[in-house]
Protein backbone atom coordinates (compact mmCIF):
# COMPACT_ATOMS: atom_id res chain seq x y z
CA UNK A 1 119.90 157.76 91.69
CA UNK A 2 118.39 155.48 94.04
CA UNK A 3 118.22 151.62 94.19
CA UNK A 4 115.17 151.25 92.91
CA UNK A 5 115.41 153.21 89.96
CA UNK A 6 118.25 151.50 88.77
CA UNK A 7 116.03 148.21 89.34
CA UNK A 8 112.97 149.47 87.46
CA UNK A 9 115.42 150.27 84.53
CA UNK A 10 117.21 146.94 84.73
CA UNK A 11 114.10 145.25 84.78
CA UNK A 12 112.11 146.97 81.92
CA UNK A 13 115.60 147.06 79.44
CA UNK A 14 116.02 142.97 80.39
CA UNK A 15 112.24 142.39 80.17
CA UNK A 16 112.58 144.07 76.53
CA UNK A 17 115.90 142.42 75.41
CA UNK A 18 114.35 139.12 76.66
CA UNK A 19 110.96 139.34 74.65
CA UNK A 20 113.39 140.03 71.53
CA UNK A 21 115.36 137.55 71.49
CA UNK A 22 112.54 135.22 72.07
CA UNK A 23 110.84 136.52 68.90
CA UNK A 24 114.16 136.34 66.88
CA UNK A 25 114.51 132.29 67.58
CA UNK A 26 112.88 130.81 64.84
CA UNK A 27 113.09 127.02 66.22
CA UNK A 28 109.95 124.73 65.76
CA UNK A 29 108.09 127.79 64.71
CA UNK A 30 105.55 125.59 62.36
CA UNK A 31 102.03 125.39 63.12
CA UNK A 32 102.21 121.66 63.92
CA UNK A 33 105.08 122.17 66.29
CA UNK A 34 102.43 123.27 68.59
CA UNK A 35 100.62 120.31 68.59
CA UNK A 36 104.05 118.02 69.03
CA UNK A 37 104.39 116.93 65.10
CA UNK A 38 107.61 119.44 64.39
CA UNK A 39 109.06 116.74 61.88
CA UNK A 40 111.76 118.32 62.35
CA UNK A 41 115.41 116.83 63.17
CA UNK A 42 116.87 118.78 66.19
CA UNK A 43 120.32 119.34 66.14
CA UNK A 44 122.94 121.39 68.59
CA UNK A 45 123.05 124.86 67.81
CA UNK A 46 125.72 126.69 65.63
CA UNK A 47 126.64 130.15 65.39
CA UNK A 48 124.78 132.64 65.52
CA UNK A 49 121.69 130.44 66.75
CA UNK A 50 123.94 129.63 69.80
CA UNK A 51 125.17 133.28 70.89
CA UNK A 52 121.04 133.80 70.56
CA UNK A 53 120.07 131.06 72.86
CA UNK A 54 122.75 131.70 75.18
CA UNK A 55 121.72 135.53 75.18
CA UNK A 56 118.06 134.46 75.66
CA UNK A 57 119.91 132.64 79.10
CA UNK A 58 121.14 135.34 80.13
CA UNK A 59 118.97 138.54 80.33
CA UNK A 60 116.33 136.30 81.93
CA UNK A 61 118.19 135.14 84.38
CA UNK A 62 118.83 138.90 84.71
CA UNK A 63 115.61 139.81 84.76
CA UNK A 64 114.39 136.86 87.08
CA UNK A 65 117.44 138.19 89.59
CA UNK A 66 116.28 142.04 89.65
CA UNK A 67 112.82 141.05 90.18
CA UNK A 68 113.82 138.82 93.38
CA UNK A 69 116.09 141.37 94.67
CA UNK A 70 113.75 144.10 94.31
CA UNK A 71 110.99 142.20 96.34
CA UNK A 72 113.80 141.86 99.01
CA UNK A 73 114.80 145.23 99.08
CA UNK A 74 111.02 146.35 98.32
């Protein structure tokens, strides 16, 4: 296997896994959060909402680092 198949991979599975967990955080998901009236009191994040977020972190950073090293190598 070559470089930049590994990349392609690690870039479409983090792409996916990123887009997921996105749609999974259900956080100011009203309609009038859109427009800035949430109403809602924000807290700090608990559980499972936490391992989510910081999950969220982490395979785009992923993603954002494949994509830079594959222009370099590319």
């Amino acid at each position: 296997m070559n470089v930049d198949l590994i990349l392609q991979w690690v870039m479409i599975i983090s792409a996916g896994l990123t887009i997921l967990l996105i749609l999974l955080q259900s956080r100011g998901a009203t309609l009038g959060a859109g427009f800035g009236s949430s109403g809602e009191l924000f807290t700090s994040r608990r559980g499972i909402e936490k391992n989510l977020y910081d999950t969220t972190i982490v395979t785009a950073t992923i993603f954002v680092l494949s994509v830079i090293v594959a222009l370099i190598l590319g």
